[in-house]
Protein backbone atom coordinates (compact mmCIF):
# COMPACT_ATOMS: atom_id res chain seq x y z
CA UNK A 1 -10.29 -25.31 -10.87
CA UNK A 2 -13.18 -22.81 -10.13
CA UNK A 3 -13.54 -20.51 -7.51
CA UNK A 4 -15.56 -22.31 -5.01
CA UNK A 5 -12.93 -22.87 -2.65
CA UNK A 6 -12.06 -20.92 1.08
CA UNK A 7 -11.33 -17.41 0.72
CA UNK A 8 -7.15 -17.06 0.61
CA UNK A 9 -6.65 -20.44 -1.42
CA UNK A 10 -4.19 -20.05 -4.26
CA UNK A 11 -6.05 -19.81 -8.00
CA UNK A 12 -2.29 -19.48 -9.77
CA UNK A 13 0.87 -17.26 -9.76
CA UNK A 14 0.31 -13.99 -11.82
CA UNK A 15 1.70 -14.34 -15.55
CA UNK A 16 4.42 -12.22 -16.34
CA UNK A 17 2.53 -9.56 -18.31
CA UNK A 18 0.17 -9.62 -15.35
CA UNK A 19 3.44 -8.98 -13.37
CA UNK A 20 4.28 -6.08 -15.38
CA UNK A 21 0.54 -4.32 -15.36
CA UNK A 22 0.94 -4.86 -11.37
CA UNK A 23 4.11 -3.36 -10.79
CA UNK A 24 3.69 -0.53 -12.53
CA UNK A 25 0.14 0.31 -10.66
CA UNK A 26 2.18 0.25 -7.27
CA UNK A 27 2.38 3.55 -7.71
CA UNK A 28 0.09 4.04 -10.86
CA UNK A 29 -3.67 2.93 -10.49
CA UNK A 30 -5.09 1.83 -14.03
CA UNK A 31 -8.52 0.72 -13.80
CA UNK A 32 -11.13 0.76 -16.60
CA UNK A 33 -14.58 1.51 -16.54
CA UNK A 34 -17.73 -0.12 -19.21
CA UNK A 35 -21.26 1.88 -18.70
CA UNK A 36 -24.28 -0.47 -19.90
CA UNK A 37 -27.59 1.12 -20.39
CA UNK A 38 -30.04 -1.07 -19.76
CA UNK A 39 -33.54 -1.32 -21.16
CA UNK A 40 -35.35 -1.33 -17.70
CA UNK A 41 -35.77 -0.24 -14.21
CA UNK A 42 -33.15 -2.36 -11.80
CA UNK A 43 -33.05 -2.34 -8.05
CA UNK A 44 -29.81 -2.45 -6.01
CA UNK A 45 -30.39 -5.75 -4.80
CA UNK A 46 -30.84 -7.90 -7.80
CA UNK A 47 -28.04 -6.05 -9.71
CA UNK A 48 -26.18 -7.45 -6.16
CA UNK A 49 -27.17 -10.68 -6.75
CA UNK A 50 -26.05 -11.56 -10.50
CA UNK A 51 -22.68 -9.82 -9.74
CA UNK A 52 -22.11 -12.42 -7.37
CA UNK A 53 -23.15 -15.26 -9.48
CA UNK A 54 -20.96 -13.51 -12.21
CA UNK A 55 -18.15 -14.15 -9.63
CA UNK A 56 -19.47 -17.24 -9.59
CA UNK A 57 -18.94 -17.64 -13.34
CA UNK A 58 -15.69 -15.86 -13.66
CA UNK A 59 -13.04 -16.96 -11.40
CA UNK A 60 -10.36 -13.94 -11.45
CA UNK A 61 -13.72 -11.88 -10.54
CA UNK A 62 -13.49 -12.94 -7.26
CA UNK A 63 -9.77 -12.93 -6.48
CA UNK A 64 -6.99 -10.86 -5.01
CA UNK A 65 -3.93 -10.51 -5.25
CA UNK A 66 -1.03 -11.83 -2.83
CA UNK A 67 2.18 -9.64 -2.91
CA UNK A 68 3.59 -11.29 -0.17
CA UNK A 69 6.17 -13.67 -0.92
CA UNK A 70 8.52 -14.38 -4.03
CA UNK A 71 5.88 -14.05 -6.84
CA UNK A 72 2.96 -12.69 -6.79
CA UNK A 73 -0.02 -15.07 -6.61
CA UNK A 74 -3.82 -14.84 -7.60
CA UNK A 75 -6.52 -15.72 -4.46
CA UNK A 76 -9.64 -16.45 -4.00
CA UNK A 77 -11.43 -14.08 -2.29
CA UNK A 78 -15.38 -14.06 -1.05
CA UNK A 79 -15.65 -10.79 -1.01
CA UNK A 80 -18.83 -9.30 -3.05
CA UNK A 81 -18.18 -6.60 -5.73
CA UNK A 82 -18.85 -3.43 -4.59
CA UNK A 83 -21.83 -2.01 -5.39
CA UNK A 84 -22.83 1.62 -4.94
CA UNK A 85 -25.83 3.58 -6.11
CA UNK A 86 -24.87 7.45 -7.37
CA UNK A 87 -28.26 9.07 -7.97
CA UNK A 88 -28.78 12.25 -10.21
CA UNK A 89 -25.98 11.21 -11.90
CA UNK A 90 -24.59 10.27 -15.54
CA UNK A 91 -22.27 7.17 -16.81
CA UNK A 92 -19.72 9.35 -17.67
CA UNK A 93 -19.04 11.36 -14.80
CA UNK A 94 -19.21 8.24 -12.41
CA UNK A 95 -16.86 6.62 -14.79
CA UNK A 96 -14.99 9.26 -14.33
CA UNK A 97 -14.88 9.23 -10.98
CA UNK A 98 -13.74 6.01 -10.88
CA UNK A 99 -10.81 6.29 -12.37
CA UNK A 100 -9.83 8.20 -9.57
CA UNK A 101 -10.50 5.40 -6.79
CA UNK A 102 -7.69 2.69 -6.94
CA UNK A 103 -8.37 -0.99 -6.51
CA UNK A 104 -6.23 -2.20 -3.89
CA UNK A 105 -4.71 -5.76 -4.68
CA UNK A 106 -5.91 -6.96 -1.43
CA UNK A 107 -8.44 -7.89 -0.07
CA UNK A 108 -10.82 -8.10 -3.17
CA UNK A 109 -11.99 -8.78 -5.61
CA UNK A 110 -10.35 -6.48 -7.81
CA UNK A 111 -13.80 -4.98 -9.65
CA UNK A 112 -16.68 -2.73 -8.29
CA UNK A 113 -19.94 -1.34 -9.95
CA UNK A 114 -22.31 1.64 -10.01
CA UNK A 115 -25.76 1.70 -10.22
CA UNK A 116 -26.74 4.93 -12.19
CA UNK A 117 -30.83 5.16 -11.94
CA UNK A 118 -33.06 6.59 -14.53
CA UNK A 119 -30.03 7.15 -16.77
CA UNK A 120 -29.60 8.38 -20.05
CA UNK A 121 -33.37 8.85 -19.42
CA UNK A 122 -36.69 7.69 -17.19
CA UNK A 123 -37.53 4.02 -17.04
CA UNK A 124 -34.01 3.22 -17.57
CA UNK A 125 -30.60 2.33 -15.74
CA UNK A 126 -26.63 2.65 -16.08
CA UNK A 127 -24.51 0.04 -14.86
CA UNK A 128 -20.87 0.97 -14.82
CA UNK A 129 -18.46 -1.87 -14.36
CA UNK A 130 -14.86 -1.13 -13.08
CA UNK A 131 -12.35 -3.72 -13.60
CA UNK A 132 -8.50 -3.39 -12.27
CA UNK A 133 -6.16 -3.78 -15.55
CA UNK A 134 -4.51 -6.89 -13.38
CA UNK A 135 -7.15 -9.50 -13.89
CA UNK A 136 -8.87 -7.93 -17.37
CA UNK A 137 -8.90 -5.99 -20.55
CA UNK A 138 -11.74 -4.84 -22.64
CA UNK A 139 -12.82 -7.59 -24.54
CA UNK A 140 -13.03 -9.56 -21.48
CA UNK A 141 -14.85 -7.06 -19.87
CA UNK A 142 -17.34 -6.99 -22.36
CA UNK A 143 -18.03 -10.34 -22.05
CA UNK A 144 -18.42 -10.12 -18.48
CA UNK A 145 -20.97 -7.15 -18.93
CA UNK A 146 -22.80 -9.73 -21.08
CA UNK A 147 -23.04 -12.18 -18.66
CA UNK A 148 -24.05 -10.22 -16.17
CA UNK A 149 -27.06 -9.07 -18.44
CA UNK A 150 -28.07 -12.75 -19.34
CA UNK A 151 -28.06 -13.44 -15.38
CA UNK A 152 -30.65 -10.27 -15.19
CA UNK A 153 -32.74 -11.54 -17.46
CA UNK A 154 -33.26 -14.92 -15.94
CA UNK A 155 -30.50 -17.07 -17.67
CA UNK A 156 -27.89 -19.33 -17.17
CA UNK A 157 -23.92 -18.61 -17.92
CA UNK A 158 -21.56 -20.98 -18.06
CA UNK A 159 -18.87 -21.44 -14.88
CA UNK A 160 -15.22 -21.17 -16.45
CA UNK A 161 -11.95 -22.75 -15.35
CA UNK A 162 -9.46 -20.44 -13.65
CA UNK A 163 -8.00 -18.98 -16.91
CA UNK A 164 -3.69 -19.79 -17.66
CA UNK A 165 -1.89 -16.66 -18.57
CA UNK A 166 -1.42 -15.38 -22.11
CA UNK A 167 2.56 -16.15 -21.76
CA UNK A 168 1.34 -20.01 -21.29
CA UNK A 169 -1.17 -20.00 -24.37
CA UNK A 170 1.04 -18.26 -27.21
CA UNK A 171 3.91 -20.74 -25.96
CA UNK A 172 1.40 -23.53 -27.33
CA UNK A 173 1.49 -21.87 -30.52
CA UNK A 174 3.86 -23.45 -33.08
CA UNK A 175 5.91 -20.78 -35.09
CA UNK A 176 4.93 -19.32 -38.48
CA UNK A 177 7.87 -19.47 -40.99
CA UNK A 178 8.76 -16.08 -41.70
CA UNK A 179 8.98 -14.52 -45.28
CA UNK A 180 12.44 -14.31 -47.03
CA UNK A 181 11.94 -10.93 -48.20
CA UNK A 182 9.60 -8.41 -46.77
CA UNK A 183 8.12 -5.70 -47.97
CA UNK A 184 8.25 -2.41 -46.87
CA UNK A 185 5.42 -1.64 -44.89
CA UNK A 186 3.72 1.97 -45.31
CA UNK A 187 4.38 3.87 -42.01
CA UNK A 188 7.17 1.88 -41.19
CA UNK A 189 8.98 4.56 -39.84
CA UNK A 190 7.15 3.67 -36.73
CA UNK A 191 10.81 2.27 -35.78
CA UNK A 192 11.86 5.74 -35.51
CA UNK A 193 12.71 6.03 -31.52
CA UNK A 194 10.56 8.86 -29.84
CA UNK A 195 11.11 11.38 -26.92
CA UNK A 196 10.03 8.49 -24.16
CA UNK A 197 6.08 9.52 -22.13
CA UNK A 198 6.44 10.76 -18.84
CA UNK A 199 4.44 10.17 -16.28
CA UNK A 200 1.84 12.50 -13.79
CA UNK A 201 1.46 12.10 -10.10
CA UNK A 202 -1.27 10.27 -9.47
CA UNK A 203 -4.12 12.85 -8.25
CA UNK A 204 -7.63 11.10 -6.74
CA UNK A 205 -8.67 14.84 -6.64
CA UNK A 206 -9.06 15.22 -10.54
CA UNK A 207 -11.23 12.71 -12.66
CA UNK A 208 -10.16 12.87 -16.06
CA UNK A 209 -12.19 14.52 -18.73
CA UNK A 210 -14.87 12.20 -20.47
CA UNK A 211 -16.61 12.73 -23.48
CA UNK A 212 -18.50 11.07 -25.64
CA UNK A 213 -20.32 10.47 -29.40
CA UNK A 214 -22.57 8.23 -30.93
CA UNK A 215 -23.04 7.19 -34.87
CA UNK A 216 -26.45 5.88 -35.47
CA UNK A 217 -27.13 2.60 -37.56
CA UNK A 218 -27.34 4.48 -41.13
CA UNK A 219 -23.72 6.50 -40.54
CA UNK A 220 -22.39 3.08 -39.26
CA UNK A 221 -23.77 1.12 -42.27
CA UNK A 222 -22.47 4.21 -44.68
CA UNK A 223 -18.82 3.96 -43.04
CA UNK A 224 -18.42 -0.06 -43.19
CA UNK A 225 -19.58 -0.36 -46.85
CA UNK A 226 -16.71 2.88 -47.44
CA UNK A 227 -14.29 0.64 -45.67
CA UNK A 228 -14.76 -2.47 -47.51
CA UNK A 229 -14.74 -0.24 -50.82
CA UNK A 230 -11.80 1.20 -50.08
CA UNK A 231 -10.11 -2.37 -49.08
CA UNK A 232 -9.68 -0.88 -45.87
CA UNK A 233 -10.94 -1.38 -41.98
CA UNK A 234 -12.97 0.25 -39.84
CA UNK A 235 -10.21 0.76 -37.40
CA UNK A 236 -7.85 1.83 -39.83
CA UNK A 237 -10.46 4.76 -40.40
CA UNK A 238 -10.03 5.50 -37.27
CA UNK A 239 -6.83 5.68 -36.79
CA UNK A 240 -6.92 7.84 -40.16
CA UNK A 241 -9.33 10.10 -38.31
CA UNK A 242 -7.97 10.35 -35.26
CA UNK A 243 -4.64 11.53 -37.20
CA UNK A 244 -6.05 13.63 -39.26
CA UNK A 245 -7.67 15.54 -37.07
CA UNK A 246 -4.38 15.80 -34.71
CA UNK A 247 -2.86 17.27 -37.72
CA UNK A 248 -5.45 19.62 -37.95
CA UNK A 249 -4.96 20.76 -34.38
CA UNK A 250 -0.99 20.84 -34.72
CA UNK A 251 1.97 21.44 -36.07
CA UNK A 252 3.73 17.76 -36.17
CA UNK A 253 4.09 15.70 -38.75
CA UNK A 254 4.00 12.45 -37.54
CA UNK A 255 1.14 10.81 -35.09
CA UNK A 256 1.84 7.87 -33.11
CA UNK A 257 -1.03 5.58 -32.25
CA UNK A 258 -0.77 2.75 -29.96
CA UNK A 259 -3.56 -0.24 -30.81
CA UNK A 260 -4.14 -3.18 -28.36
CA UNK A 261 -4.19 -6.23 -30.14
CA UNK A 262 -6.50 -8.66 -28.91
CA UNK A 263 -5.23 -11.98 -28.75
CA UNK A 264 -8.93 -13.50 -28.98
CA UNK A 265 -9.52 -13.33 -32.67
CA UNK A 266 -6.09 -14.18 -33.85
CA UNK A 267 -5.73 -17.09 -31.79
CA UNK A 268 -9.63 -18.42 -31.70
CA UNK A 269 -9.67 -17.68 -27.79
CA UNK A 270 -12.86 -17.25 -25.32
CA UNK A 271 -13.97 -13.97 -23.73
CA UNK A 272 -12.87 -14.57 -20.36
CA UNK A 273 -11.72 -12.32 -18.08
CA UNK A 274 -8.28 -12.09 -17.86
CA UNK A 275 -5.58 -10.37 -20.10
CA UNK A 276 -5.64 -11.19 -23.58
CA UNK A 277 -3.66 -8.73 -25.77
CA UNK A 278 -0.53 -7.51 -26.70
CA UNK A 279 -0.40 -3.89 -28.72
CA UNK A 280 1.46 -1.96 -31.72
CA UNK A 281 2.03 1.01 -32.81
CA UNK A 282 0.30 2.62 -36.04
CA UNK A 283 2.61 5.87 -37.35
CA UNK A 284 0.90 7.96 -39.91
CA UNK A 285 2.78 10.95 -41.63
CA UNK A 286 1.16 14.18 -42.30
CA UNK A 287 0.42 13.78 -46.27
CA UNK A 288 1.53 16.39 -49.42
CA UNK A 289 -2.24 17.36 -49.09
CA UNK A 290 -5.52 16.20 -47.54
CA UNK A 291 -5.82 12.25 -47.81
CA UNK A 292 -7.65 10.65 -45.72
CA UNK A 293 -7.60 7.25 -47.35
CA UNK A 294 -3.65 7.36 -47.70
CA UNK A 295 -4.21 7.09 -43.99
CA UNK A 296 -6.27 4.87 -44.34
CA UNK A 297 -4.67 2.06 -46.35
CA UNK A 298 -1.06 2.83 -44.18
CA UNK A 299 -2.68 1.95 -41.11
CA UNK A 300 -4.54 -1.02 -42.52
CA UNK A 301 -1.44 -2.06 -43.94
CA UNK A 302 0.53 -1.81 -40.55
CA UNK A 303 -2.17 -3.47 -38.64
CA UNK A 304 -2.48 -6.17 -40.99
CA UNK A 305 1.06 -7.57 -40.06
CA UNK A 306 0.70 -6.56 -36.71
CA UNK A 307 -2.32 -9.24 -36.03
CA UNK A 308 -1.04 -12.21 -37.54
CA UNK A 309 -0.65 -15.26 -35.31
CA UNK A 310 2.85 -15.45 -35.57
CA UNK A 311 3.13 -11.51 -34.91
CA UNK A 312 1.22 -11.44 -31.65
CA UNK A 313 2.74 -14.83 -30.20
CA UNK A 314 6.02 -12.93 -30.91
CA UNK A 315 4.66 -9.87 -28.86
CA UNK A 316 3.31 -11.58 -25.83
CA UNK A 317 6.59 -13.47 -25.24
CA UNK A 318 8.87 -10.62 -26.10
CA UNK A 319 6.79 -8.60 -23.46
CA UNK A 320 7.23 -11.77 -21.07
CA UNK A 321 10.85 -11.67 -21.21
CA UNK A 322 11.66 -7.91 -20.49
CA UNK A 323 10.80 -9.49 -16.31
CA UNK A 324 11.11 -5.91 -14.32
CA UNK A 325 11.96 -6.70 -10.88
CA UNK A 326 10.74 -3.35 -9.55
CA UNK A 327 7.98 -0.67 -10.53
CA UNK A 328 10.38 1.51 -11.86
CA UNK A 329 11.17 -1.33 -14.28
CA UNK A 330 7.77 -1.83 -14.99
CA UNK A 331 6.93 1.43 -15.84
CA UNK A 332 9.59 1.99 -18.09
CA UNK A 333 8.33 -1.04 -19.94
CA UNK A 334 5.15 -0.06 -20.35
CA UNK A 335 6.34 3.55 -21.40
CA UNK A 336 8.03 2.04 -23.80
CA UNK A 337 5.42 -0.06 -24.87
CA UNK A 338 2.44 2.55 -25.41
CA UNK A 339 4.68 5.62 -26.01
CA UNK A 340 1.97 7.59 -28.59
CA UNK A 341 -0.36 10.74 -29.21
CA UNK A 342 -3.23 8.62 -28.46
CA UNK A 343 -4.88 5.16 -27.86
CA UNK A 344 -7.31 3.71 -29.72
CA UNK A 345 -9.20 0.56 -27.82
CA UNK A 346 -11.62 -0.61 -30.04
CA UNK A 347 -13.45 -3.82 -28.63
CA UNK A 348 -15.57 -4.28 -31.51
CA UNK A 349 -18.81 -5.71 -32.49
CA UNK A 350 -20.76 -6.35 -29.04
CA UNK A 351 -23.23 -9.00 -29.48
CA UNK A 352 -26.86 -8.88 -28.32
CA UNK A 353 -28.48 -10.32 -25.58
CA UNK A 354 -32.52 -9.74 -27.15
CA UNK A 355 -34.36 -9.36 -23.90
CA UNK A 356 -35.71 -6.67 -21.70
CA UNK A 357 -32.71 -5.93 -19.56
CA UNK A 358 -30.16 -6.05 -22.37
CA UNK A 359 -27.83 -3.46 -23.00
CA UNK A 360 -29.68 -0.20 -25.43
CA UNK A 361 -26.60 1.26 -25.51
CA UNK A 362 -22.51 0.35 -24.04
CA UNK A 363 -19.51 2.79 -23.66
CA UNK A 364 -16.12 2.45 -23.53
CA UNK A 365 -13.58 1.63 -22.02
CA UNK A 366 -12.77 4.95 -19.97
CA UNK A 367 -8.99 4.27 -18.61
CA UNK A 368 -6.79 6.90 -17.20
CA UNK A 369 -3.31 5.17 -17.08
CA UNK A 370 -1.56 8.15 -15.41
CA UNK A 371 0.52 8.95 -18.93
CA UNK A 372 1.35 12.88 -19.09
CA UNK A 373 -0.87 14.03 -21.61
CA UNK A 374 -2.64 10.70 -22.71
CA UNK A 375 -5.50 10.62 -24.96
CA UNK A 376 -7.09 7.51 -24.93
CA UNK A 377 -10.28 7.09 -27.38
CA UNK A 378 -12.98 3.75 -26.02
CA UNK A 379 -15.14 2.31 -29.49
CA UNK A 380 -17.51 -0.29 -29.47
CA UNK A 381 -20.12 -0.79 -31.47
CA UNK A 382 -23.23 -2.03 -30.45
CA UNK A 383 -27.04 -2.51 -31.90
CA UNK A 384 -25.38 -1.41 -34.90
CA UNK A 385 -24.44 2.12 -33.34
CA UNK A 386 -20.82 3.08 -32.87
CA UNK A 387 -20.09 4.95 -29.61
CA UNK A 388 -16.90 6.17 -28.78
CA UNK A 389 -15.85 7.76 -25.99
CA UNK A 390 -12.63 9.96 -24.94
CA UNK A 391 -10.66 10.13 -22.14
CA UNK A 392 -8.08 12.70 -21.35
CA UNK A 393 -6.52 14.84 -18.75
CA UNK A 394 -7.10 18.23 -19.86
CA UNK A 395 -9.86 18.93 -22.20
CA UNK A 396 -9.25 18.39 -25.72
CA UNK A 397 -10.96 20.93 -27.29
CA UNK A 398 -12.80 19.83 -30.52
CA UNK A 399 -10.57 16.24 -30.72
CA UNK A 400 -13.71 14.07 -30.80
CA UNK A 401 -16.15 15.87 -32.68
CA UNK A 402 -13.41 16.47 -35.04
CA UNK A 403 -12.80 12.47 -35.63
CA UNK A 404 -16.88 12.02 -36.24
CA UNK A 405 -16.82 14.46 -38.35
CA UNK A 406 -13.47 12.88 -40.66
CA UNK A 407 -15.44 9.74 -40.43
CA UNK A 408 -18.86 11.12 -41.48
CA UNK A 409 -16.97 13.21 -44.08
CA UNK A 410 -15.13 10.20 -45.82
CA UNK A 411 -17.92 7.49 -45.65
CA UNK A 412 -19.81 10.22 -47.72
CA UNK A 413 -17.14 10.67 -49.98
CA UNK A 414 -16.14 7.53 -50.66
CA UNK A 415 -18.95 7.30 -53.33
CA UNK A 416 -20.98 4.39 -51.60
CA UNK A 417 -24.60 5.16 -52.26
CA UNK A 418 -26.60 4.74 -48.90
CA UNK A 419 -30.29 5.58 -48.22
CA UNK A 420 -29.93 8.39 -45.86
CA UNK A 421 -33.48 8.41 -43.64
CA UNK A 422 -33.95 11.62 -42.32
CA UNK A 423 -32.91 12.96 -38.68
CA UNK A 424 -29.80 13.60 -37.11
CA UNK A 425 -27.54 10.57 -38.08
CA UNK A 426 -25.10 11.39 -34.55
CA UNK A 427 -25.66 12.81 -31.05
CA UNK A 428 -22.40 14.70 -29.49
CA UNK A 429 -21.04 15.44 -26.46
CA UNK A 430 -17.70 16.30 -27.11
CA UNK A 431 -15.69 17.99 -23.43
């Protein structure tokens, strides 16, 4: 079924992870913004005309949702996304900004977009895409922002199906056998209960904190050939640098990183939009003495196991069963869930569109999820240039640049031997 029918008409019931995500924002708004820089000059009213035929294209784009009776239910609704223009402006500030204006479930849809002109620079604009954490994550996001470029430039996209729940896939999935005997994974102490997150009032007076960094194509060439050297990702570098650089800034000797999983590559699924992950936890210890790619191979190692098939259908129907009944239950859940010192969301390798309106440059995602204290660090990597950005609260001073600079340090360390052009190889704007 698509969404061509009357506004109100039922698309399906929410899934139960679905449920969870929209108990808990009741009383917690998570949205999540994507800012795509596009190559040319667009006007308000064609940018408002491929978001509707996006809607078009994407069914839960144009829905609400119906907390009325029993179970809550998706609807169609006709309602266009929002689209506002914020002049003399920049990506991250509106994105900013808009984590600080919930989506209400009703009447729809449950997405909105800004129209940044002349931004980073002349000749060029921002489009910053919202999406309400009920009806997407980031990878489906991402696709969606790619869409909606394709439309721009003149093309066709394909209408999808009103997409089943994640609960309803991994039940398709036939078991793995599990090993006999295990092996001890490094970091496995990540069993070790924690003090439980708390969370903040929700404030629409105080956008979070954004900032942001970019690695050009010769640092992001320099840190994937270290990676494969060292048998290792480039998320587990991450992770490595993101620890060691908490380390650095305190005294504890143990960071907790919580990873979403996307259920996309481990199952072979599409980039719709709708929620498709489950997450895990990545503990690193504070090492005898500076080792960066002891990090490294521990958090490779844990997410390894963590993003097999049979690991992730596990996850998503685990998650399924907890069933909260209330928000309080629901955020308890998810407390427990993504209890860490930060969040990593990396969505990857973005692929390229090729024309005149495709993206020069995407960020994100920017979440705020109303955690006391949460850190939560956006990567995607796109044209070949890694962005990342940072989201937090209070500023963080140093975090960021501190994490480029363990990644720039160990890709040169790592003894891979890269032509280095000259110029600057990242631009910073760490807040």
């Amino acid at each position: 079924m698509n969404a061509t029918a009357a506004s109100g008409h039922e698309l399906r019931p929410l899934g139960a992870f679905e449920r969870i995500i929209d108990l808990y924002i009741h009383r917690n708004p998570v949205q999540f913004s994507l800012a795509v820089e596009c190559g040319r000059v667009l006007r308000e009213r064609e940018v408002d005309e491929a978001l509707r035929r996006l809607q078009k294209a994407h069914p839960l784009l144009a829905s609400m949702i119906d907390r009325s009776g029993s179970r809550p239910l998706f609807r169609f609704s006709n309602n266009a996304i929002q689209l506002r223009t914020a002049s003399a402006s920049t990506w991250h500030a509106q994105a900013a900004i808009e984590q600080t204006r919930p989506i209400p479930p009703s009447p729809g849809p449950l997405a909105r977009a800004v129209l940044v002109p002349d931004a980073p620079s002349p000749g060029r604009t921002t489009i910053v895409l919202t999406f309400s954490h009920q009806i997407a994550d980031g990878r489906g996001a991402l696709g969606a922002a790619h869409d909606l470029l394709a439309i721009l430039d003149g093309h066709d996209i394909r209408t999808r199906e009103v997409p089943i729940c994640q609960e309803d896939l991994m039940q398709l999935v036939e078991p793995e056998p599990i090993p006999s005997v295990q092996d001890e994974v490094p970091g496995s102490e990540h069993m070790v209960q924690t003090a439980p997150a708390s969370l903040r009032p929700f404030d629409e007076t105080a956008p979070p904190v954004v900032g942001h960094a970019e690695l050009d194509e010769v640092s992001v060439d320099r840190i994937r050939r270290s990676a494969r050297l060292h048998s290792c990702t480039v998320q587990s570098m991450l992770c490595a640098a993101a620890a060691t650089s908490l380390f650095e800034a305190s005294n504890r000797d143990r960071v907790r990183i919580n990873v979403p999983i996307d259920l996309r590559g481990a199952a072979g699924l599409e980039d719709d939009v709708v929620i498709r992950f489950t997450a895990t936890s990545v503990v690193l210890s504070r090492p005898s003495r500076t080792a960066f790619w002891e990090l490294a191979h521990a958090a490779t190692t844990q997410l390894a196991t963590a993003r097999t098939l049979e690991a992730t259908r596990r996850s998503v129907l685990a998650l399924a069963a907890l069933n909260p009944v209330d928000s309080g239950g629901a955020e308890q859940a998810m407390l427990a869930a993504t209890n860490a010192d930060i969040e990593i969301t990396n969505l990857g390798v973005s692929s390229d569109i090729g024309t005149d309106a495709s993206a020069q440059a995407i960020w994100g995602p920017v979440m705020s999820t109303q955690v006391e204290n949460e850190l939560v660090l956006g990567v995607v990597t796109h044209g070949d240039r890694l962005r990342m950005t940072m989201t937090s609260q209070g500023s963080v001073s140093g975090l960021l640049s501190g994490i480029v600079a363990q990644l720039t340090a160990a890709s040169h360390e790592s003894g891979a031997r890269i032509w280095q052009r000259p110029g600057r190889s990242s631009r910073l704007e760490d807040t």
